[in-house]
N, C-alpha and C. Protein backbone atom coordinates (compact mmCIF):
# COMPACT_ATOMS: atom_id res chain seq x y z
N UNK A 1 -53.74 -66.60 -34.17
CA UNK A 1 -54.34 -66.52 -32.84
C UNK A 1 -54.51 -65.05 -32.46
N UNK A 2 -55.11 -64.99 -31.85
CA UNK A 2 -55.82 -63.41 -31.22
C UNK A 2 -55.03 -63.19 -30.11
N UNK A 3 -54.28 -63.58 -29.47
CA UNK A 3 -53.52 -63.62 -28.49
C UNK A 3 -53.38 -62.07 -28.24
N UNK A 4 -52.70 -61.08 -29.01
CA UNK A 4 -52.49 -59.46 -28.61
C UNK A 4 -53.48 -59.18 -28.26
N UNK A 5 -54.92 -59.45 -29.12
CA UNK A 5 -56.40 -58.81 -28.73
C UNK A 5 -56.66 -59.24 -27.18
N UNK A 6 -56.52 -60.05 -27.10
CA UNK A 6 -56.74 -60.60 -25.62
C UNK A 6 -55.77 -59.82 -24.23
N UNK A 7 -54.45 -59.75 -24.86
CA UNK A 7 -53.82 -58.96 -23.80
C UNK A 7 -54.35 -57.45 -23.82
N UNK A 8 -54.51 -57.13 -24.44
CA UNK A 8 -54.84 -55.41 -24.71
C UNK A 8 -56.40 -55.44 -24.18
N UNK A 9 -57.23 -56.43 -23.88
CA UNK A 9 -58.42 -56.60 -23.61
C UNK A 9 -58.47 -56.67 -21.99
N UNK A 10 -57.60 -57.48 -21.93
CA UNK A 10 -57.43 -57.88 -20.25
C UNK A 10 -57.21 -56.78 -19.34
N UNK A 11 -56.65 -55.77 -19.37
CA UNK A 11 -56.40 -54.51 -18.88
C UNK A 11 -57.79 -54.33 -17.76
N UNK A 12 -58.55 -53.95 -19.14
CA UNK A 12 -59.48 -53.11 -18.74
C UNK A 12 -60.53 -54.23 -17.58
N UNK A 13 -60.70 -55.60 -18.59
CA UNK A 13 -61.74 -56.73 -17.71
C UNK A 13 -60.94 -56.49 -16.07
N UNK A 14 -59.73 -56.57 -16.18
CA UNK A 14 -58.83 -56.94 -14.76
C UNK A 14 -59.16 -55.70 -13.72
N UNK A 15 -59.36 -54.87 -14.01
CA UNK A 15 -60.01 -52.80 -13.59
C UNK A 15 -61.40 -53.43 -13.17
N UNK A 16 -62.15 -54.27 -14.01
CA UNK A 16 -63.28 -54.16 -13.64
C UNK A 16 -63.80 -55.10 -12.85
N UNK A 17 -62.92 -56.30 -12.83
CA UNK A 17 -63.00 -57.45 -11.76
C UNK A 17 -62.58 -56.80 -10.16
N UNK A 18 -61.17 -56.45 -10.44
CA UNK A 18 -60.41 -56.05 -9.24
C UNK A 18 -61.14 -54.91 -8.29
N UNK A 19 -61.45 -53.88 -9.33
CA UNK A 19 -62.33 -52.89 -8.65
C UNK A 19 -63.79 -51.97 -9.04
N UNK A 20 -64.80 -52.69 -9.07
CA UNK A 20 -65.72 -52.44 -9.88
C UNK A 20 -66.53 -51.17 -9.42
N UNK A 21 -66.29 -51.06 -8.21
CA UNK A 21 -67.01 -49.72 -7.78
C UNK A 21 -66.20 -48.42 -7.97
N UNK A 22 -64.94 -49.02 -8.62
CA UNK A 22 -63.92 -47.59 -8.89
C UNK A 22 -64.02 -47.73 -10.25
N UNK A 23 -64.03 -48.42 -11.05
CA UNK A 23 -63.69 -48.36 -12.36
C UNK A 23 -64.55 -47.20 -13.27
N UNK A 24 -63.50 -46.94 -14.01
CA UNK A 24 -63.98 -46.12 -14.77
C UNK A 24 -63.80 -46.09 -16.51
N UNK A 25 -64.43 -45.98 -17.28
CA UNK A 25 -64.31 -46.72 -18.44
C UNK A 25 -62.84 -45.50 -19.46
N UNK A 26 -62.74 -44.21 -19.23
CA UNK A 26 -62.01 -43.51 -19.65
C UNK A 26 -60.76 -43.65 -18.58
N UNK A 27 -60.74 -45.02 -17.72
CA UNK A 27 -58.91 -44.99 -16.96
C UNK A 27 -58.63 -46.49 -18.05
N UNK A 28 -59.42 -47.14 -19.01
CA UNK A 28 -58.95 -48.24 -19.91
C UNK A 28 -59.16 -47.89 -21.29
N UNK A 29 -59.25 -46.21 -21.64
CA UNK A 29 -59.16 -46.17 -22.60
C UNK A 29 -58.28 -46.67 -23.72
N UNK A 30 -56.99 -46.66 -23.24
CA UNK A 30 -55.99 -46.83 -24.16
C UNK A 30 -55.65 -48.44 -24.22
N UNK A 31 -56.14 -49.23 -23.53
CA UNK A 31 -56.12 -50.41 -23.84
C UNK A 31 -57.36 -50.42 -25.05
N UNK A 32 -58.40 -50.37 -24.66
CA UNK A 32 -59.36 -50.23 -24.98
C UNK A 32 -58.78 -49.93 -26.73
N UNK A 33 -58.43 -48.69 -26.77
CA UNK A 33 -58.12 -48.53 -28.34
C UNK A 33 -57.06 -49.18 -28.93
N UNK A 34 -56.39 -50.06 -27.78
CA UNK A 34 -55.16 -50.62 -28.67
C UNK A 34 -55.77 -51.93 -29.02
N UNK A 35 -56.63 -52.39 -28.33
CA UNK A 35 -57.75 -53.67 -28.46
C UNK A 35 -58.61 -53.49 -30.26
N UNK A 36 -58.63 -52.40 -29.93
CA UNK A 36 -59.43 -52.29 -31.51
C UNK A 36 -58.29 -51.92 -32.75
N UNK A 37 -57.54 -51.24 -32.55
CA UNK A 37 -55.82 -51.30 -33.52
C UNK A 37 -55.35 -53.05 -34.11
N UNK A 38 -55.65 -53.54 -32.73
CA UNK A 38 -55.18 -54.97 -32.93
C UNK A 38 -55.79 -55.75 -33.48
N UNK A 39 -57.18 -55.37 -33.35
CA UNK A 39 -58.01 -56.32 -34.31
C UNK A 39 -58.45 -55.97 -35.26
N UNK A 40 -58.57 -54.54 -35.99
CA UNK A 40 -57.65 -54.45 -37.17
C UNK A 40 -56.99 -54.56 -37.56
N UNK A 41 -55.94 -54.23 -36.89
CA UNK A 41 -54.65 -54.95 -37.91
C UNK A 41 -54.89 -55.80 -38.04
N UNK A 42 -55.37 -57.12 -37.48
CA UNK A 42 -55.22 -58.47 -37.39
C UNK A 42 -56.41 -58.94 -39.09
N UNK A 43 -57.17 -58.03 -38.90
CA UNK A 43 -58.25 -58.62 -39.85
C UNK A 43 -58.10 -57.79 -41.31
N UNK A 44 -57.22 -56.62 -41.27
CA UNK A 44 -57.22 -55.39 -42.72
C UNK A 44 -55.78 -56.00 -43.24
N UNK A 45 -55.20 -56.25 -42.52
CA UNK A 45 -53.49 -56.49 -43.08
C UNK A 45 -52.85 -57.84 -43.15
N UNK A 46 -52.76 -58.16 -44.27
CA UNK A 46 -51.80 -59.36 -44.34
C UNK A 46 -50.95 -59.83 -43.84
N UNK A 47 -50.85 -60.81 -42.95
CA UNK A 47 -50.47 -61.70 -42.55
C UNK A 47 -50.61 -61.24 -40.97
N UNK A 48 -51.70 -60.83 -40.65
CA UNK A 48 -52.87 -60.52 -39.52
C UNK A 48 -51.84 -59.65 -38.48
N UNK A 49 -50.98 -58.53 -39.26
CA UNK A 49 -50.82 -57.40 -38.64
C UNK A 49 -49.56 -57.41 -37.57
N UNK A 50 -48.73 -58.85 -38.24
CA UNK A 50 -47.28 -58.77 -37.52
C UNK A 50 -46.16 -58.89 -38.59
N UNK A 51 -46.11 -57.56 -38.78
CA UNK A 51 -44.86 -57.23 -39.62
C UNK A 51 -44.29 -56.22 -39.15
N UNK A 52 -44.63 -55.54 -38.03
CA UNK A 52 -43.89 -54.82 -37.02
C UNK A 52 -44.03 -53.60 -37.71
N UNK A 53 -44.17 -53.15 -38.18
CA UNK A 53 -43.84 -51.44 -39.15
C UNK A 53 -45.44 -50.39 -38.86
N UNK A 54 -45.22 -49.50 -38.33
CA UNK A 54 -45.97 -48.46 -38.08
C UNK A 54 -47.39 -48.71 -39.27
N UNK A 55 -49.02 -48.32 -38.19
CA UNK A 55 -49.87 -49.07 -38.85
C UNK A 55 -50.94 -48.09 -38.79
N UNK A 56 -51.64 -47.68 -39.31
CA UNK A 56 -52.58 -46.47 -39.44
C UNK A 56 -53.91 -47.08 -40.34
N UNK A 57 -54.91 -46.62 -39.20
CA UNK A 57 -56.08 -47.13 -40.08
C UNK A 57 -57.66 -45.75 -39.72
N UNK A 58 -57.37 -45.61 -41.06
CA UNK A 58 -59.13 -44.61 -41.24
C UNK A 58 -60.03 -45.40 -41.51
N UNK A 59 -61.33 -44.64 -41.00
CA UNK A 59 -62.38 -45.75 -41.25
C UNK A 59 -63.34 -46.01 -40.37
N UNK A 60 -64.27 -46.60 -40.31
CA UNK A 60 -65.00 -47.38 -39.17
C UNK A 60 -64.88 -48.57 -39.21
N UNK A 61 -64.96 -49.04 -38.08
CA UNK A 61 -64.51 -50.19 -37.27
C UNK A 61 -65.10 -51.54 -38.48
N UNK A 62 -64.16 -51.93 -39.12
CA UNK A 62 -64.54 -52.95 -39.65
C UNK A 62 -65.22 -54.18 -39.15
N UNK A 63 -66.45 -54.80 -39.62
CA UNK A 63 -67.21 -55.77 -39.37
C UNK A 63 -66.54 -56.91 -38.30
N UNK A 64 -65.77 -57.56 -39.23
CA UNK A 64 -64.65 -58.45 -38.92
C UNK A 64 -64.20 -58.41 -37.78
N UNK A 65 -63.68 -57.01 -37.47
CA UNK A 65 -62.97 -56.77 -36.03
C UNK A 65 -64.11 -56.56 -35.13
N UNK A 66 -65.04 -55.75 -35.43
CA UNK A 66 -66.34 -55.78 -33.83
C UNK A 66 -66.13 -56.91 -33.91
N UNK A 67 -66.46 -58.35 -34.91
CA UNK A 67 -66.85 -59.85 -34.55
C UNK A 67 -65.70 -60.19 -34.01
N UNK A 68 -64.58 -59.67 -33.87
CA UNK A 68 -63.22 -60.70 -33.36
C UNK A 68 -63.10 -60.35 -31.95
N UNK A 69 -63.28 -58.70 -31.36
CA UNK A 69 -63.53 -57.87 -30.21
C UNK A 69 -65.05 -58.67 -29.68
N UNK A 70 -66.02 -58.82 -30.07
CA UNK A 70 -67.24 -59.30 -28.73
C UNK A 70 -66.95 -60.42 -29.02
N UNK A 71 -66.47 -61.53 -29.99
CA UNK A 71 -65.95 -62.94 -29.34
C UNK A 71 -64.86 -63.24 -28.40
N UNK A 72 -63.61 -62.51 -28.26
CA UNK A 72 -62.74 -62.85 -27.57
C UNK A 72 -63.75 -61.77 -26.27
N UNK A 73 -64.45 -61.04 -26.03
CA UNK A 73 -64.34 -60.87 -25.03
C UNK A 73 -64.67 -61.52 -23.32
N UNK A 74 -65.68 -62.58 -23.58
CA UNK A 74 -66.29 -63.57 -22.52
C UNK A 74 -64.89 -64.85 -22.10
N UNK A 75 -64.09 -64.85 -23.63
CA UNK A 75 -62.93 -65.91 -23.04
C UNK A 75 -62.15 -64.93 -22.05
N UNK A 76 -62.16 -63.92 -22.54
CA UNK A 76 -60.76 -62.90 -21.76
C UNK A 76 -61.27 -62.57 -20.03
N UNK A 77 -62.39 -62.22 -20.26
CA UNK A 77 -63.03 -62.44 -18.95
C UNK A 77 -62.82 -64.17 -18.11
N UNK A 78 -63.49 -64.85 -18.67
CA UNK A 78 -63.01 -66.35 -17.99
C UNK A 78 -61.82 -66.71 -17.74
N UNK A 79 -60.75 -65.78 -18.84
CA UNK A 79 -58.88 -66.08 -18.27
C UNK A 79 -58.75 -65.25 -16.81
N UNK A 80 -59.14 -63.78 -16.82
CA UNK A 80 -59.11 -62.73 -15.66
C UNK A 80 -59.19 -64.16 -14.37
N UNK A 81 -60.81 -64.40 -14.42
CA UNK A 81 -60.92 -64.81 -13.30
C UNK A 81 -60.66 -66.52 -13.07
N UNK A 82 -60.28 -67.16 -13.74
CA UNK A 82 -59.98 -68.32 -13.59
C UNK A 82 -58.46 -68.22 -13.11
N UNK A 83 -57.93 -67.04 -13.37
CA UNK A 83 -56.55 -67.11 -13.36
C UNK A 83 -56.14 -65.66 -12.49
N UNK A 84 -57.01 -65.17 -11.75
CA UNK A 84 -57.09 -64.14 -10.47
C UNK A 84 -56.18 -63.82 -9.48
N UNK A 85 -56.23 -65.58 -9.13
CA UNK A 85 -54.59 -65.46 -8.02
C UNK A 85 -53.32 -65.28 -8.45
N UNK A 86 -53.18 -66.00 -9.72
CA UNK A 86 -51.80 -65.39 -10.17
C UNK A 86 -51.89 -64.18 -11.01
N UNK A 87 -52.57 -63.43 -11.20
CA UNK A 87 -52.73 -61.89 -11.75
C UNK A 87 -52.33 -61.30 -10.33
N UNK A 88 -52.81 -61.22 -9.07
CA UNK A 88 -52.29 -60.95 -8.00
C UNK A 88 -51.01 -61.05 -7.64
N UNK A 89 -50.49 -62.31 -7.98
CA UNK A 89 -48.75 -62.57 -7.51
C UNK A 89 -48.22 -62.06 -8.45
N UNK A 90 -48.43 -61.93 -9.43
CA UNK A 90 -47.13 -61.22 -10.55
C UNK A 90 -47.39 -60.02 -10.37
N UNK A 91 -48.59 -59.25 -10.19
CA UNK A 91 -48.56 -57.80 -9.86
C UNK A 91 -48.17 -57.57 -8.81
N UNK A 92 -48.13 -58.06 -7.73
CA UNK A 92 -47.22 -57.90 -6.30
C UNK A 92 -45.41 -57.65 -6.95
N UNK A 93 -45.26 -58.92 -7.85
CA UNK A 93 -43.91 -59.12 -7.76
C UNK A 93 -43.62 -58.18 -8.74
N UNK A 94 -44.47 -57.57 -9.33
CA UNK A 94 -44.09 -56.01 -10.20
C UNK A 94 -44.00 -55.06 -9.64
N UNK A 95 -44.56 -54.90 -8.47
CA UNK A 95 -44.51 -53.53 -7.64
C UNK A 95 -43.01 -53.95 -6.65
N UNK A 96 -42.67 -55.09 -6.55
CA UNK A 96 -41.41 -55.11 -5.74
C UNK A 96 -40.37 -54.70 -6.70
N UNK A 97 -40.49 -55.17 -7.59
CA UNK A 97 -39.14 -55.39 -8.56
C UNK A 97 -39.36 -55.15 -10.14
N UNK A 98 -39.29 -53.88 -10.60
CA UNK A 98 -39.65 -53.48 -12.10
C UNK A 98 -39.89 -54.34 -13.02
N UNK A 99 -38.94 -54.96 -13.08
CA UNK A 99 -38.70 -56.43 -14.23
C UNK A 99 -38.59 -57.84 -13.40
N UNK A 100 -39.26 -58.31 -13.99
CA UNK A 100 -38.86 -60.15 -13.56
C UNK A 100 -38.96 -60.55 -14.69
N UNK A 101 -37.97 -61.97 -14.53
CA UNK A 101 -37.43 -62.65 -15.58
C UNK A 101 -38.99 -63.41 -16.03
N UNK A 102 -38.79 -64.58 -17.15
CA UNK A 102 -39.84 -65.63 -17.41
C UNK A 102 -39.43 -66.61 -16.77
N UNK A 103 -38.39 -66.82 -15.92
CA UNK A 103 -38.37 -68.15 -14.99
C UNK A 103 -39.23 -67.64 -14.17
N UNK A 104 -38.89 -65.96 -13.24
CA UNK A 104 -39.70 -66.07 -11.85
C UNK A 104 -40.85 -65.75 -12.12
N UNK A 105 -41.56 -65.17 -13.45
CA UNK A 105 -43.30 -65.43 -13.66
C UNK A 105 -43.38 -66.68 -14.05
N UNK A 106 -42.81 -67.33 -14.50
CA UNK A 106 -43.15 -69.00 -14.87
C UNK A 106 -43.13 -69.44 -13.10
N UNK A 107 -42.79 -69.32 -12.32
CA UNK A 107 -42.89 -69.40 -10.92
C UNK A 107 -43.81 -69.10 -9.89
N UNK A 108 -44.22 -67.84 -10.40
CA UNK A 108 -44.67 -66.82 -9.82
C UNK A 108 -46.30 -67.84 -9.99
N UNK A 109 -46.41 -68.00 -11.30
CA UNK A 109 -48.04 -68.58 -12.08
C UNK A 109 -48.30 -70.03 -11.18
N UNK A 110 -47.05 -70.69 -11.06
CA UNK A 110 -47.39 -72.14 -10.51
C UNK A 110 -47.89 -72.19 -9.01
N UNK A 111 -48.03 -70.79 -8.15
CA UNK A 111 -48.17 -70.64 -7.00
C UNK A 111 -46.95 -70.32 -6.15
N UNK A 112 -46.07 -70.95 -6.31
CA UNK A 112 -44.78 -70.90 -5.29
C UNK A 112 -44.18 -69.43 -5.52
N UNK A 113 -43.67 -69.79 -4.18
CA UNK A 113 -42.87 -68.18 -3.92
C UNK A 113 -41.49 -68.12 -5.08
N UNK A 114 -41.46 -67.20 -5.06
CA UNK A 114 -40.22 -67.20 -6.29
C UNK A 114 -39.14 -66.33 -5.43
């Protein structure tokens, strides 16, 4: 599953939903390049780039990965905004409190106050 590509993707869509007349494409750079790390790794390295150990890649952007980067990107967009209000409550409940557990974002997602 593409699952990392998607989080490392969401960053930037969430910048551009939330605030589109501010956004700026060099404040998501580094998602942005960890989005393309990930989908290389995912597509150059065996066993799609989770073996945890420091990962270095020269080169241009392999085929594979542009195709894995502009397919996940219209789902990652449809998660942003299908799922808007609770991107709101867990970022609230991040600015109150550094860390929250996975009960109170498992909480946080269902609507209720946690």
């Amino acid at each position: 599953m593409a699952s990392r590509q998607i989080v490392e993707l969401a960053g930037g869509i969430a910048q551009q939903f939330y605030s589109p007349q501010s956004y700026q494409e060099s404040q998501t750079k580094d998602d942005c390049d960890n989005a393309v790390a990930c989908a290389i790794r995912h597509c150059v390295e065996p066993g799609n780039g989770e073996s945890g150990h420091d990962f270095h890649f020269d080169g241009p952007l392999p085929a594979e990965a542009e195709q894995l980067l502009h397919r996940l990107h219209e789902p990652t967009v449809s998660l942003i905004r299908e799922n808007w209000d609770e991107v709101e409550r867990v970022a609230a409940a991040f600015l109150k409190n550094a860390t929250l557990t996975q009960a109170e974002i498992d909480v946080l997602m269902t609507g209720a106050a946690p």
